[in-house]
Structure formats: C-alpha cells, structure tokens
Protein backbone atom coordinates (compact mmCIF):
# COMPACT_ATOMS: atom_id res chain seq x y z
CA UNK A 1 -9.46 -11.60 -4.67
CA UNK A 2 -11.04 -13.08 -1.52
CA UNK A 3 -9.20 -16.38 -0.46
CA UNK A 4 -11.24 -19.57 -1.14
CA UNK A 5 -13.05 -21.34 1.85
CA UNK A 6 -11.44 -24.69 2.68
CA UNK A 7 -13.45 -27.65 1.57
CA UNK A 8 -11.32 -30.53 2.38
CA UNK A 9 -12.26 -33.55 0.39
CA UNK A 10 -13.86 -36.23 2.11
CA UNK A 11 -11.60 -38.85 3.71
CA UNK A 12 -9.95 -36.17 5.39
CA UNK A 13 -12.19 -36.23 8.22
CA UNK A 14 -10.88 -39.81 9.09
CA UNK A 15 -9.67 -39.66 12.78
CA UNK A 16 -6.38 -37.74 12.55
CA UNK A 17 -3.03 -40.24 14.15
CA UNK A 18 -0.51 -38.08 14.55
CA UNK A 19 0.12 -34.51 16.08
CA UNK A 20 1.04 -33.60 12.75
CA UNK A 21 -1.42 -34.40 10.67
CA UNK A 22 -3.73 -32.86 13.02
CA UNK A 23 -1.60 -29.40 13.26
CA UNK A 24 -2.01 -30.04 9.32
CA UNK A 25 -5.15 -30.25 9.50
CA UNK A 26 -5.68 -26.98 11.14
CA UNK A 27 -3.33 -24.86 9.48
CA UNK A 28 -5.14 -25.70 6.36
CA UNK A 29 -8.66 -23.74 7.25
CA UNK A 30 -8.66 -20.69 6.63
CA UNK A 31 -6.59 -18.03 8.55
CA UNK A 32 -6.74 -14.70 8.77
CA UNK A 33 -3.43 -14.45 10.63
CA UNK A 34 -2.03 -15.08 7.48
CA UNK A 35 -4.11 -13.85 4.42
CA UNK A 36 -3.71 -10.45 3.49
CA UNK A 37 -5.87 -8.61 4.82
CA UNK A 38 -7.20 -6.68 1.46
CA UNK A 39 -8.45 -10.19 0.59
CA UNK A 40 -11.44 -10.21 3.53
CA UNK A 41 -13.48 -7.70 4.96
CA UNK A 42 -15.65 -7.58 8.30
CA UNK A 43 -18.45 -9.88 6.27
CA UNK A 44 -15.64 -12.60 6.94
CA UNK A 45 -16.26 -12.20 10.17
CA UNK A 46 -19.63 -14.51 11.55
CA UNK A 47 -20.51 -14.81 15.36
CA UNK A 48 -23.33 -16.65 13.80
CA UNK A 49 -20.67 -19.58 12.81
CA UNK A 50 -18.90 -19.55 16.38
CA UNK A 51 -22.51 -20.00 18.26
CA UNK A 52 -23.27 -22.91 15.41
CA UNK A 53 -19.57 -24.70 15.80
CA UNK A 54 -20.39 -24.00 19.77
CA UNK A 55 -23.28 -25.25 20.32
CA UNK A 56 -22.98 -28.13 18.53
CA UNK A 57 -20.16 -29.21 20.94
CA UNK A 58 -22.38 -28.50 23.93
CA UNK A 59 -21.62 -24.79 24.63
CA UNK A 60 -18.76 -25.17 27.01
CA UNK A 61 -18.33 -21.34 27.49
CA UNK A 62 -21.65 -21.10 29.15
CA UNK A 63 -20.20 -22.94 31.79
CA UNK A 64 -17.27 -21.04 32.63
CA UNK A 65 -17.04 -17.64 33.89
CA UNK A 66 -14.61 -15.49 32.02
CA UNK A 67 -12.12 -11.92 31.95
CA UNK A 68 -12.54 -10.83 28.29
CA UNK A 69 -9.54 -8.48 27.34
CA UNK A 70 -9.72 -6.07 23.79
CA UNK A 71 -7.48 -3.90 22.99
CA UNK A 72 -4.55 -2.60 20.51
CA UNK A 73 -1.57 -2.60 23.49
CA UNK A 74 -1.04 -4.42 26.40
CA UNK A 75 -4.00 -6.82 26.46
CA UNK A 76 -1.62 -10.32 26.58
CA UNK A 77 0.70 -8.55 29.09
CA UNK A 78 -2.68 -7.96 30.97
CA UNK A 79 -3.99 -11.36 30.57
CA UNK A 80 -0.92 -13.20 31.64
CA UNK A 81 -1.28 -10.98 35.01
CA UNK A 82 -4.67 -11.85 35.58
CA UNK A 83 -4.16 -15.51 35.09
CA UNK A 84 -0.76 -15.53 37.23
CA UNK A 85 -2.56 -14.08 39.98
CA UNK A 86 -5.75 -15.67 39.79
CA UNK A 87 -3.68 -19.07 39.74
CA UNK A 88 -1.21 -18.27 42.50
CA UNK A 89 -4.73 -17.64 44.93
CA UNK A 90 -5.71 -21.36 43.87
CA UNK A 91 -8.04 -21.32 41.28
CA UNK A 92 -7.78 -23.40 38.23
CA UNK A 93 -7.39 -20.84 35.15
CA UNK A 94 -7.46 -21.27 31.54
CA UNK A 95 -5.69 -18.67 29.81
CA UNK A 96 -5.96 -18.21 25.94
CA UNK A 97 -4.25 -15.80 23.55
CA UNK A 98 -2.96 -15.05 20.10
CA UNK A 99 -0.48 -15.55 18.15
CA UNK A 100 1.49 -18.14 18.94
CA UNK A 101 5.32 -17.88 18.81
CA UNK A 102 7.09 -21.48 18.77
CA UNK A 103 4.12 -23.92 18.37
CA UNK A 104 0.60 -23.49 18.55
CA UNK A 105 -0.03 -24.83 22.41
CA UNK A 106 1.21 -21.96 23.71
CA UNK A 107 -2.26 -20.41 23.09
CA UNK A 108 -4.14 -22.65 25.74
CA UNK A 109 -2.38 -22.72 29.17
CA UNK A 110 -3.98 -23.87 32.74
CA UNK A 111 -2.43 -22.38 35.08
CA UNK A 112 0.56 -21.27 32.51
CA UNK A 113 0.80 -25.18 31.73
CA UNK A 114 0.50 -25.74 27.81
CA UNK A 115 -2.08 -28.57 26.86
CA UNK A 116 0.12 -31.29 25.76
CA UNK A 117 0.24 -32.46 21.80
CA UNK A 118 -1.45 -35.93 22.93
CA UNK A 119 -4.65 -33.59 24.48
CA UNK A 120 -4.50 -31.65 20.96
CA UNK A 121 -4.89 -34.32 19.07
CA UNK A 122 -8.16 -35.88 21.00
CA UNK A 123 -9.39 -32.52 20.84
CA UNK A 124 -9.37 -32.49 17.16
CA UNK A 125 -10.65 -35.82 16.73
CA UNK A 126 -13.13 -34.01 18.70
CA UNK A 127 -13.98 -31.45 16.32
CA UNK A 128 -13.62 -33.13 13.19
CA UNK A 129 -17.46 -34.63 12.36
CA UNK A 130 -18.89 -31.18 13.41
CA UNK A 131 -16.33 -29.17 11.28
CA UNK A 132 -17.33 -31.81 8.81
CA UNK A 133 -21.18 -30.97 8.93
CA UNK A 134 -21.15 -27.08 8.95
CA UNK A 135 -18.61 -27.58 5.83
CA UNK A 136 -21.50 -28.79 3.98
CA UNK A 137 -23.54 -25.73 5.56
CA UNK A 138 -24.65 -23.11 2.86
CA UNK A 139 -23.73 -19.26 3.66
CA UNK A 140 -20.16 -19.54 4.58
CA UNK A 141 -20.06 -21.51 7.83
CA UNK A 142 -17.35 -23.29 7.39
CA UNK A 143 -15.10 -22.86 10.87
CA UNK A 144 -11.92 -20.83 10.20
CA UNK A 145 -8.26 -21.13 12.21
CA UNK A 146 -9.00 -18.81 14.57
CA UNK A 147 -12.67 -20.17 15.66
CA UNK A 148 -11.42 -23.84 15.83
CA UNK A 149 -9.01 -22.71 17.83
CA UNK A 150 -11.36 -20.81 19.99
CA UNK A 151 -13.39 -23.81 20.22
CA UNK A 152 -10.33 -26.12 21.27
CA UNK A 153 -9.36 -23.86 24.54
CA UNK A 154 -12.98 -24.08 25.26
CA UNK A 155 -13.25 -27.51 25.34
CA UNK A 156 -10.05 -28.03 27.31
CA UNK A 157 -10.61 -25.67 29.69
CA UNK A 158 -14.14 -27.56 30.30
CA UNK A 159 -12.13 -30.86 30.30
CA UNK A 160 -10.12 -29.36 33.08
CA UNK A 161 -12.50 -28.32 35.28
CA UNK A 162 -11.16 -24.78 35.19
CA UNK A 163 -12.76 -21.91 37.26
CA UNK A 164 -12.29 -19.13 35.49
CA UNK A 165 -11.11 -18.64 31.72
CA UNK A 166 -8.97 -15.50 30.80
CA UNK A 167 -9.34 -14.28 27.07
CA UNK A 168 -7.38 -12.29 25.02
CA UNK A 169 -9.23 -11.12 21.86
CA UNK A 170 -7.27 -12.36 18.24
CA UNK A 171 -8.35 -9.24 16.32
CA UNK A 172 -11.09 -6.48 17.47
CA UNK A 173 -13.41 -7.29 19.28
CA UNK A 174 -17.18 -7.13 18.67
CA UNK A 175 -17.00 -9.97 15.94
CA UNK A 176 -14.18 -11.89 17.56
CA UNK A 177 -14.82 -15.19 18.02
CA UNK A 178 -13.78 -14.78 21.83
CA UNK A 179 -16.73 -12.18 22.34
CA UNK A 180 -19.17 -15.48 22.67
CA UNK A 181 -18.10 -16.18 26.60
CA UNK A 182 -19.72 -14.94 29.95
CA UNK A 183 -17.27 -12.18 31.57
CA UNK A 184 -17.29 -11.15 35.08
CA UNK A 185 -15.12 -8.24 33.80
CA UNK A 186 -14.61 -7.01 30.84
CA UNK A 187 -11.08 -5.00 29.86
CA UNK A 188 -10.47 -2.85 26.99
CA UNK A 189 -6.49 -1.50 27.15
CA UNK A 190 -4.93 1.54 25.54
CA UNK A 191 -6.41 1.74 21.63
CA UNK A 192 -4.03 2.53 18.55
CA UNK A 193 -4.42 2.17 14.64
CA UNK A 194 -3.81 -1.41 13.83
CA UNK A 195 -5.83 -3.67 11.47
CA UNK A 196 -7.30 -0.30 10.07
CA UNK A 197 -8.32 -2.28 6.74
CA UNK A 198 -11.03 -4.49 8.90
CA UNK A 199 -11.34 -2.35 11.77
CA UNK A 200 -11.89 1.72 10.46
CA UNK A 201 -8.53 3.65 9.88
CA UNK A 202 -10.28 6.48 13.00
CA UNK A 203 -9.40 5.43 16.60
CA UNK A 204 -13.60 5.86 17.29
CA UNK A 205 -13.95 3.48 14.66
CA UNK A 206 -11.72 0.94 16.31
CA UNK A 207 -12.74 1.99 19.52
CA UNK A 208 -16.06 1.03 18.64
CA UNK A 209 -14.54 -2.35 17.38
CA UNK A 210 -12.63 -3.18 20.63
CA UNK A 211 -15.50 -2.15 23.02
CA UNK A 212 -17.72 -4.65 21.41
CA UNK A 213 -16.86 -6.78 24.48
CA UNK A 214 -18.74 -4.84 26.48
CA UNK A 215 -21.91 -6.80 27.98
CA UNK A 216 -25.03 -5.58 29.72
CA UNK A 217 -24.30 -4.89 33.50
CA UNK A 218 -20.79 -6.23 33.30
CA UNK A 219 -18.29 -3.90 34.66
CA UNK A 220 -15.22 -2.20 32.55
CA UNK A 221 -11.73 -1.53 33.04
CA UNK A 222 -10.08 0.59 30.43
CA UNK A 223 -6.46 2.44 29.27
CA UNK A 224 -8.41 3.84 26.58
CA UNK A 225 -6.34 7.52 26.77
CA UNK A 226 -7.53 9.70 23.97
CA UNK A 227 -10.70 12.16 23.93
CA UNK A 228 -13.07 10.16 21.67
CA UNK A 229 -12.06 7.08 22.65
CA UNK A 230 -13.02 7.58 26.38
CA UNK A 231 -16.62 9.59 25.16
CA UNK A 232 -17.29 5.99 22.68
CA UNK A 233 -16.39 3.98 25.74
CA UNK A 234 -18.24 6.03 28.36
CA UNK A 235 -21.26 5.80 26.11
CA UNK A 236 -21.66 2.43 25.35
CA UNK A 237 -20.79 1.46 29.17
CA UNK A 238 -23.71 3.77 29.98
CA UNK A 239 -26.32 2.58 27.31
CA UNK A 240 -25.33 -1.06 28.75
CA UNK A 241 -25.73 -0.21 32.51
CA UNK A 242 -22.07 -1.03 32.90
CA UNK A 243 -19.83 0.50 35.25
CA UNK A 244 -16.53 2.41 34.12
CA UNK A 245 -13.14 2.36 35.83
CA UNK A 246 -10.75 4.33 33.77
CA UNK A 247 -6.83 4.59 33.72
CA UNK A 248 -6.15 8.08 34.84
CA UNK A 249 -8.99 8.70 36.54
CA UNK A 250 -10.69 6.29 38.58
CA UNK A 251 -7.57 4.31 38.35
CA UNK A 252 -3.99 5.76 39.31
CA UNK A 253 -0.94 4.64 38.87
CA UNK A 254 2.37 5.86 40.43
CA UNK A 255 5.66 4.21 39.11
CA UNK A 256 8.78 4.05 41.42
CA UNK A 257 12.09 2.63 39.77
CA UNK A 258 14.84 0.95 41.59
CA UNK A 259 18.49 2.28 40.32
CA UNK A 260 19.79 -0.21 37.51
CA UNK A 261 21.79 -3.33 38.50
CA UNK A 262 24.03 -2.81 36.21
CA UNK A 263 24.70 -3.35 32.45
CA UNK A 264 22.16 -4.65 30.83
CA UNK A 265 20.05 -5.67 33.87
CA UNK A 266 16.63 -5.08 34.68
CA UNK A 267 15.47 -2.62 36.89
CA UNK A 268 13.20 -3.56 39.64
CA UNK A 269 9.99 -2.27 39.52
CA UNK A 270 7.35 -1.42 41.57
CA UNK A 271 3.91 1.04 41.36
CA UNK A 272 1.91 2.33 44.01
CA UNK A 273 -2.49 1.72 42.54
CA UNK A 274 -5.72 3.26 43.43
CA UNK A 275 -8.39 1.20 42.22
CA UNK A 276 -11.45 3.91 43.89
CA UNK A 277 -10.84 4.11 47.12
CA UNK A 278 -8.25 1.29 47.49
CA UNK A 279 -4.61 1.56 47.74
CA UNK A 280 -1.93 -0.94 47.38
CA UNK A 281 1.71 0.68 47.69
CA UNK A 282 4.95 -1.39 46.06
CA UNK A 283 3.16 -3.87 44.00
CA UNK A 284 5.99 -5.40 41.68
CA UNK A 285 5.82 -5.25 38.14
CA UNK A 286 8.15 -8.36 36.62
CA UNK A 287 7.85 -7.08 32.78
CA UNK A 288 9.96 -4.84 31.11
CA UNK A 289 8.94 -1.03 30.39
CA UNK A 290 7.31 1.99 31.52
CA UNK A 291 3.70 1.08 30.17
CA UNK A 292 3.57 -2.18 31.92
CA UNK A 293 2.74 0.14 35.39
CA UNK A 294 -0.45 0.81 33.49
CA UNK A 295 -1.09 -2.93 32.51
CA UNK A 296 -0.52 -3.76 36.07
CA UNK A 297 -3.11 -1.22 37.50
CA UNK A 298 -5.75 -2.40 34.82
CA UNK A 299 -4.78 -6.01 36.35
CA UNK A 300 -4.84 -5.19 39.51
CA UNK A 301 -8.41 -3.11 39.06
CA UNK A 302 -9.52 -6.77 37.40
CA UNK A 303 -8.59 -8.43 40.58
CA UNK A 304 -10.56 -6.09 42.62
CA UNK A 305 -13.20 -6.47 40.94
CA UNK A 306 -13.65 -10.06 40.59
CA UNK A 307 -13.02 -9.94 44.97
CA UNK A 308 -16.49 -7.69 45.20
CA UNK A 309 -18.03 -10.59 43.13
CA UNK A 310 -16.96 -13.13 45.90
CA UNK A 311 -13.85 -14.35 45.06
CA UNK A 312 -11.29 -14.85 47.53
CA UNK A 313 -7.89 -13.64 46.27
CA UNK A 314 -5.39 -12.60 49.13
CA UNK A 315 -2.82 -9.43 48.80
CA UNK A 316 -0.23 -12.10 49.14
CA UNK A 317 -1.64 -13.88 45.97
CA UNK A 318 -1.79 -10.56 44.14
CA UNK A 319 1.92 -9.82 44.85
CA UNK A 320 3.19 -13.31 44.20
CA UNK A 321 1.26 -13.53 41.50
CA UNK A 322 2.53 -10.40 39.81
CA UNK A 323 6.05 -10.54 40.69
CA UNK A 324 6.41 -13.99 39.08
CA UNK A 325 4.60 -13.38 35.15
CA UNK A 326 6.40 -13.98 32.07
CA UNK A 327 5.81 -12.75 29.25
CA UNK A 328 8.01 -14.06 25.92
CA UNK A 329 8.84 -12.05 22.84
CA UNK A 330 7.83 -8.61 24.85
CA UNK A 331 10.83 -6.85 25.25
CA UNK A 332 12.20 -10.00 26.10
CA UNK A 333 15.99 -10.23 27.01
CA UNK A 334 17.30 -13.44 24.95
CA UNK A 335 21.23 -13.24 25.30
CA UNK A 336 23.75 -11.62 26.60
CA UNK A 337 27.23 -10.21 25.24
CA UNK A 338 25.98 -8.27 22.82
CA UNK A 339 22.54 -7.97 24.25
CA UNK A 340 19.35 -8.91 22.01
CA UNK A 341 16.16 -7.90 22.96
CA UNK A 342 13.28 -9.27 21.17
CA UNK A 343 9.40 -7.66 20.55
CA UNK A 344 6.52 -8.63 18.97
CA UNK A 345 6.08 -4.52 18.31
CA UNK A 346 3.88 -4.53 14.99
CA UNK A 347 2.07 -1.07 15.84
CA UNK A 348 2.50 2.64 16.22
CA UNK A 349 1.78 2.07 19.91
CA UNK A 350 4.14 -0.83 20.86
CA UNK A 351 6.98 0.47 19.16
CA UNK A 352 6.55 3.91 20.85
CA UNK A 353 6.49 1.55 24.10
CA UNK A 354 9.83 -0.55 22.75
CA UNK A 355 11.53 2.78 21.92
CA UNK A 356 10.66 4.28 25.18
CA UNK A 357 12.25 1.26 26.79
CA UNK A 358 15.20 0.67 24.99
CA UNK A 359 16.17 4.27 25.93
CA UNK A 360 15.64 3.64 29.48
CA UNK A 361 16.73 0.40 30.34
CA UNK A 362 19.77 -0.02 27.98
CA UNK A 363 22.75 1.39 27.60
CA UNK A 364 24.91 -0.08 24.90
CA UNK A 365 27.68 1.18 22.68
CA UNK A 366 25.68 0.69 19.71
CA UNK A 367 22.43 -0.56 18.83
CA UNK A 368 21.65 -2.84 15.47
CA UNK A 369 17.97 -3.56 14.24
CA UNK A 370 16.56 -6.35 12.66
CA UNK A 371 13.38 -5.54 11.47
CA UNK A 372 10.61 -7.16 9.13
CA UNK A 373 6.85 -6.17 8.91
CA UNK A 374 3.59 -7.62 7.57
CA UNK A 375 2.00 -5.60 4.78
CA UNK A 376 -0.93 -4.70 6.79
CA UNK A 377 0.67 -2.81 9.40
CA UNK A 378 1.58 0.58 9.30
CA UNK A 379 5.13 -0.08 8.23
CA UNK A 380 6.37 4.00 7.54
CA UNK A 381 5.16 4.81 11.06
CA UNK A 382 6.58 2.24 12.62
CA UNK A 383 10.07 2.63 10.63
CA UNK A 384 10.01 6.77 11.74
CA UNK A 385 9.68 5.58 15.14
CA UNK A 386 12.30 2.96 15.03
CA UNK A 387 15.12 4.15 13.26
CA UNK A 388 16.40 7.19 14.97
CA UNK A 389 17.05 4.78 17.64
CA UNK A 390 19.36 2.36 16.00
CA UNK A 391 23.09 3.15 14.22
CA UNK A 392 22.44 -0.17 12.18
CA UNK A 393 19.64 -1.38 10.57
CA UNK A 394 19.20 -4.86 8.93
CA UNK A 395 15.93 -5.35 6.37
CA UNK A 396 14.64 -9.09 6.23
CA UNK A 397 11.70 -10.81 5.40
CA UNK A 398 10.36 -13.85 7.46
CA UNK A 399 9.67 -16.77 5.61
CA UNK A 400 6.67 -18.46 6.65
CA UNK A 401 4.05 -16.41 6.37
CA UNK A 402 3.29 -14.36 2.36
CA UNK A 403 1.86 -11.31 3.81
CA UNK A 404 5.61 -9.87 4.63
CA UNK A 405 6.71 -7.04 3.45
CA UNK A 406 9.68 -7.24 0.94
CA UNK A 407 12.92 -6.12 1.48
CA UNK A 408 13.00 -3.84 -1.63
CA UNK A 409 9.60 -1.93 -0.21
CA UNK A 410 11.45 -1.78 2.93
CA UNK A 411 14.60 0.56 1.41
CA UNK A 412 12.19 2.26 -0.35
CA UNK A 413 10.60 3.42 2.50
CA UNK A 414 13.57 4.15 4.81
CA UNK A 415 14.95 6.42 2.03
CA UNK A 416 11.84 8.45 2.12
CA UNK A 417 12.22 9.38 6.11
CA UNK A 418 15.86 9.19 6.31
CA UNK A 419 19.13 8.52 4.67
CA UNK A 420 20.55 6.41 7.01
CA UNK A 421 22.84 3.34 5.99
CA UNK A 422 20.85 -0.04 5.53
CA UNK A 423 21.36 -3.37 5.04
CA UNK A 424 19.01 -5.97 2.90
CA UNK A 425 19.64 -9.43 4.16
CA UNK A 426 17.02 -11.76 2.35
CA UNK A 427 16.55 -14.31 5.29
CA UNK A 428 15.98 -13.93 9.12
CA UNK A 429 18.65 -16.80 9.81
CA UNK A 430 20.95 -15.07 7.72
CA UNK A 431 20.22 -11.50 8.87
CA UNK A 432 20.93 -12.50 12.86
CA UNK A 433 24.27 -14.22 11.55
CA UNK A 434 24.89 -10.37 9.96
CA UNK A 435 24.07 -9.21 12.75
CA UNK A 436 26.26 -11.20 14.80
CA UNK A 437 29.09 -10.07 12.80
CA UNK A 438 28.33 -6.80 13.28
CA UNK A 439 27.72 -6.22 17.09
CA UNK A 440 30.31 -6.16 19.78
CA UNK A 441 29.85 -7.58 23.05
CA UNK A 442 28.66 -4.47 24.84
CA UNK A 443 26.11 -3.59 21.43
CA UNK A 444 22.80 -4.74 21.13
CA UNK A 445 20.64 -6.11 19.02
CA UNK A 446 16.68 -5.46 18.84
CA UNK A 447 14.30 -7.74 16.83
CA UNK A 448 10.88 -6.32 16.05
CA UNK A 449 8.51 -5.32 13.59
CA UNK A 450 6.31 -8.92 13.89
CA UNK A 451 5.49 -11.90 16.02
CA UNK A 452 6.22 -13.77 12.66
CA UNK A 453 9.79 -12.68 13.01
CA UNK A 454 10.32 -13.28 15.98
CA UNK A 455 9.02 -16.56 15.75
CA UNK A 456 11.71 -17.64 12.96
CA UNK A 457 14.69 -16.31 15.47
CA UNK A 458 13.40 -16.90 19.13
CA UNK A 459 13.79 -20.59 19.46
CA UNK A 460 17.30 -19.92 17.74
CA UNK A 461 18.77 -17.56 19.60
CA UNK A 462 17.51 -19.46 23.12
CA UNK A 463 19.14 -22.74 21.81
CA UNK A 464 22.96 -20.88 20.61
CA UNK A 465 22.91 -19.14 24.14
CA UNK A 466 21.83 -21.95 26.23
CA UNK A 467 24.82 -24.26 24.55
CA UNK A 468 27.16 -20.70 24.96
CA UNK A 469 26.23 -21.11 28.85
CA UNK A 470 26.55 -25.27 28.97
CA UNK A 471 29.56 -26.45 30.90
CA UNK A 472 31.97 -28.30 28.88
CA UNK A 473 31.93 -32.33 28.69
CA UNK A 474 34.66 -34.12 30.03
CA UNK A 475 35.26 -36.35 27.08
C-alpha cells in the first residue's frame, strides 16, 4: 500500500511558536527515510515539485554555485572535506547532508556551524503559506521531508551570504531533490547495491541513477571502480561534453601509514595524489580507514578543480583543511576501556570498508557486535560480512523508526550463514547495557548496521563517557 500524502488540516499552517511544533511539523510530511520502501516507487519521486516549492521562494539555488556529490560510499566523508577545506581558505560554505544523527540541524552547517533552532523556526514560518498552496495543488505536489528540507538549507545558505554550497545527495541522484542546484563540479564516489527497490537491483542501473548529477559541460570526479560502471559514466560525461577524472586512472592515490600509537589509537595517515599532472606528497587524512585515501584524492581532485575555475585556495588551506574534518558515526571512536566504535555501515560496501578497518586499526581481546538493520537493506550480505569478525553478536531493533528489521528475522538469518552463538536483546538501550556486561576493558564493541541505530546509542554513550572522564566534585 502506498503511504498517504499529508494533508494537514487547515489551522495548522498558523505561524508555528516553538522549535517543536515546527520539528512536528516537519516530521509529519511525508518521508521516505522512514516508509518502507515497497510502499513508493521512482513515480514518488518529482523534480517537477522541487522547481514549483523553489521557485515559489525565489530560486535561491540559482544564486549559489555548488559541489554536487552522488554516490553509494564515501560521498558525506567527501563532502565534509570539501567544505573543511573550502572554509579553512575563507570562503563562506554551506554544507548539507543526510541523515541526521542527534537532531535534524546537523544537516545544514556554514562553515561546520549548525543553523541554530531559533533560525529553523523562521525558516519554517517561511515555508509554511507556500507548502500550504501546492498542498491544494492537484497531481501530487505536495512537498515531502526530504524537499522541505532541501528547500530550508537553501534558503539559509542564501540568508548567509554563503559562497559556495556543498551537497550531498539523500538517495540517488537524477531525481533527488539536490540535483536542482548549479555545480562547478560534480562528484560521483565508489557505487554499490543499496536502495535496489527504487534504484535497479544492477550496479548500471544505479549507476545510471547516481550519475544523474551530471550537467552539460560540468566537469566529473568519480570512484566509480567496476567495468560497467566506468563505460555508463564515461558515456554520459561524453554525450554531455563533460570532462572525466577517474580514481585509478587519472587520479592516483598512494597511502603511507604511520606505525600505531598504541592500543586502540589511531594511526596517522597520510597519501601522496596525482590529480593529472599535479602532485601533492603527505596530505593528511584525519578519518579512520583505508578507503578514506580514496575520498581524500576525489576531494582533493574537487579542490583542483574549482582553483582552474578561479578560486583561490592555498596548499596550506588544503592541508589544514583536511587534517582537521570530522566526521561522526563513521568509524567513530566513542569510548574507551572496552573500546566502541560506532558506523553508520548499512551497505555491502561500507561494511566491507568497517571490516577492513576494524582488522587494521584494532586489536582487542575480543570483539562484541551490536547490530540492527532496516528492511530495505541487504541485511544477509551485510550479516556474512560482519560476523566472522565478531566472537559476540547482540540482535536489536531501534525504536524510532518501523522499517527495522525484527530481531526474530535477524536469528533467522544468522542461522542460515553460520551457527555462531547470538544474542536477541529487544531494545538498543538495553542491548549496549548487555553489552557492557559482556566486554572487558581491552574488548570492543562495534555498533553498525544503521544510522537509525546509531542515533538511539550515540548521544548515550558520549554523555556515560564524558561523566566517566569528569573530575570529581569536592562536595
């Protein structure tokens, strides 16, 4: 059954008062972040709706230049990159992604600043008597979640004065509402199965999806690695007279590792680039794993291209910049003693990439899983990636969103690809307590399978550490 398009009733377009009424307000349109996805299909989808809802607020993305990024892997490390640079050379930079984690600001930064709940809420107020007249629109153009959203960092960003906007796509690409913006580059990372019900379950098929970003004469940067994905991408970039810098080939990568600090400590890292016939040796790379040298090249081949378009953006801004990201809930060290390690991993390709670090950087006495998946996802592949990895492993379902996956599908599942000991824990509170109880100091503990799981624990674990760490009172 297709969900049913909000119609709110009509005094809820009064001015909103509070924060709360307004985050109210827009978790109640529809959103495809949390409707299973066998209830829409790409029809759902309308670019036709985000030029409507944009031009009747005055088309503010026509007046800011943009880096659009697509992609199944690595496109919000990527984005926060390109922002942190672009920032630390002195230009104003919006910087928009998806999902949230903790609360929904955290999608609209300038210059990695959060717009504040009091801007939110004047935004809204903003929105509300044109979301009000294309509700009474015929042909489904009532604005969903995602596109109000859209429309929010737009505005702010024009409020702001920004100079350049960098966008991370919510889901595809060639109907996201994102794809409505005027990039100076265009990006298109490494490209997995992942949304296979709206997207195509081929990688050309989601290829094709993702590289719907690509504009007439704007140049490309890809990670796109296998054979038909690079043939889709060098088509289309030659059909729209677009030039082509790929990951591998006219973009190289070296990584170099500095020995581990010790338990539990990050490695420093560093890769040597070739963007063409430019080389930059020891450029730091400040997130966690092996694939992040390739997110930093595509970053880095961003940067140069937006300096042959005139911008001014020193090699002392490019190191700064990317020496100092962050990143949260990618392989993101919470706590210490045992260690936990949380990631957003939700597909084949990300958990390959969590695996791959885990092995690499870590090395525990044991390590304990707590894992939880939407019912989208590919949740067999991801589990036969995950669980040779872990001695313990700790089934739980978030709470706040109905697509997850139940804990009874989950044992079902594990005892088709291996009989190793599990544990059903019905809550994600309850299953980190478990897991508490479980791990020793030098153990640790991963959290993956969603961004909606990690969004129950993150905030949780940060608070119980930080009062762990607080010095005593003297009372």
């Amino acid at each position: 059954m297709k969900p049913q398009r909000h119609r709110p009733h009509t005094n809820i377009f009064k001015f909103m008062d509070s924060y709360e009424s307004a985050i109210e307000f827009l978790y109640g349109r529809i959103n495809y972040e949390r409707v299973d996805s066998q209830a829409y299909s790409t029809s759902d989808f309308k670019l036709d709706r985000m030029r409507v809802l944009l031009s009747k607020l005055g088309n503010p993305q026509d007046k800011i230049p943009a880096v659009h990024v697509a992609g199944t892997k690595g496109k919000g490390s990527t984005c926060s990159m390109i922002a942190a640079v672009l920032a630390t050379a002195g230009r104003q930079v919006g910087l928009y992604i998806s999902p949230h984690i903790s609360v929904f600001e955290e999608r609209i930064t300038v210059n990695g600043v959060r717009l504040t709940p009091v801007e939110l809420l004047d935004l809204i107020n903003r929105l509300l008597p044109v979301v009000a007249e294309m509700d009474r629109l015929p042909g489904q153009m009532q604005p969903t979640y995602f596109e109000l959203a859209t429309a929010i960092a737009w505005l702010y960003f024009a409020d702001r004065r920004v100079d350049i906007a960098v966008l991370e796509t919510g889901m595809g690409g060639r109907l996201d509402s994102t794809n409505i913006c005027r990039p100076m580059v265009c990006v298109i990372t490494n490209v997995s199965r992942d949304h296979t019900h709206i997207l195509g379950s081929t990688i050309r098929q989601i290829t094709w999806e993702k590289a719907g970003i690509i504009k007439a004469n704007v140049p490309v940067i890809s990670g796109v690695s296998q054979p038909e994905a690079i043939d889709l991408v060098e088509q289309l970039c030659r059909e729209r007279g677009s030039s082509l810098m790929l990951l591998g080939r006219e973009l190289q990568v070296s990584n170099r590792q500095v020995p581990d600090l010790g338990s539990g400590q990050q490695s420093a890292s560093y890769v040597d680039i070739q963007v063409g016939d430019v080389q930059m040796e020891r450029l730091p790379v400040a997130l966690r794993g092996a694939h992040q040298g390739g997110n930093t090249a595509m970053a880095v081949a961003v940067i140069e291209q937006l300096r042959r378009q005139g911008l001014d953006i020193s090699d002392a801004a490019l190191r700064s910049g990317l020496a100092n990201v962050e990143w949260p809930g990618r392989v993101e060290v919470v706590s210490r003693h045992p260690t936990v390690v949380i990631d957003a991993a939700h597909n084949w390709e990300s958990a390959r990439a969590l695996v791959a670090t885990l092995t690499a950087d870590f090395q525990p006495r044991r390590k304990v899983l707590i894992f939880a998946a939407t019912r989208d996802k590919d949740v067999s592949g991801l589990l036969r990636l995950l669980i040779p990895t872990f001695d313990t492993i700790i089934f739980t379902k978030y709470r706040d969103n109905p697509r997850g996956v139940p804990i009874a599908e989950l044992k079902s599942l594990v005892h088709s690809i291996s009989n190793r000991p599990i544990h059903l824990v019905e809550s994600p509170q309850a299953a980190w307590q478990f897991a508490k109880e479980l791990a020793a100091s030098d153990d640790l503990i991963a959290i993956t399978g969603s961004f909606f799981l990690v969004a129950e624990l993150r905030d949780l674990i940060l608070k119980e550490a930080d009062q762990r760490s607080a010095p005593e009172s003297d009372d």
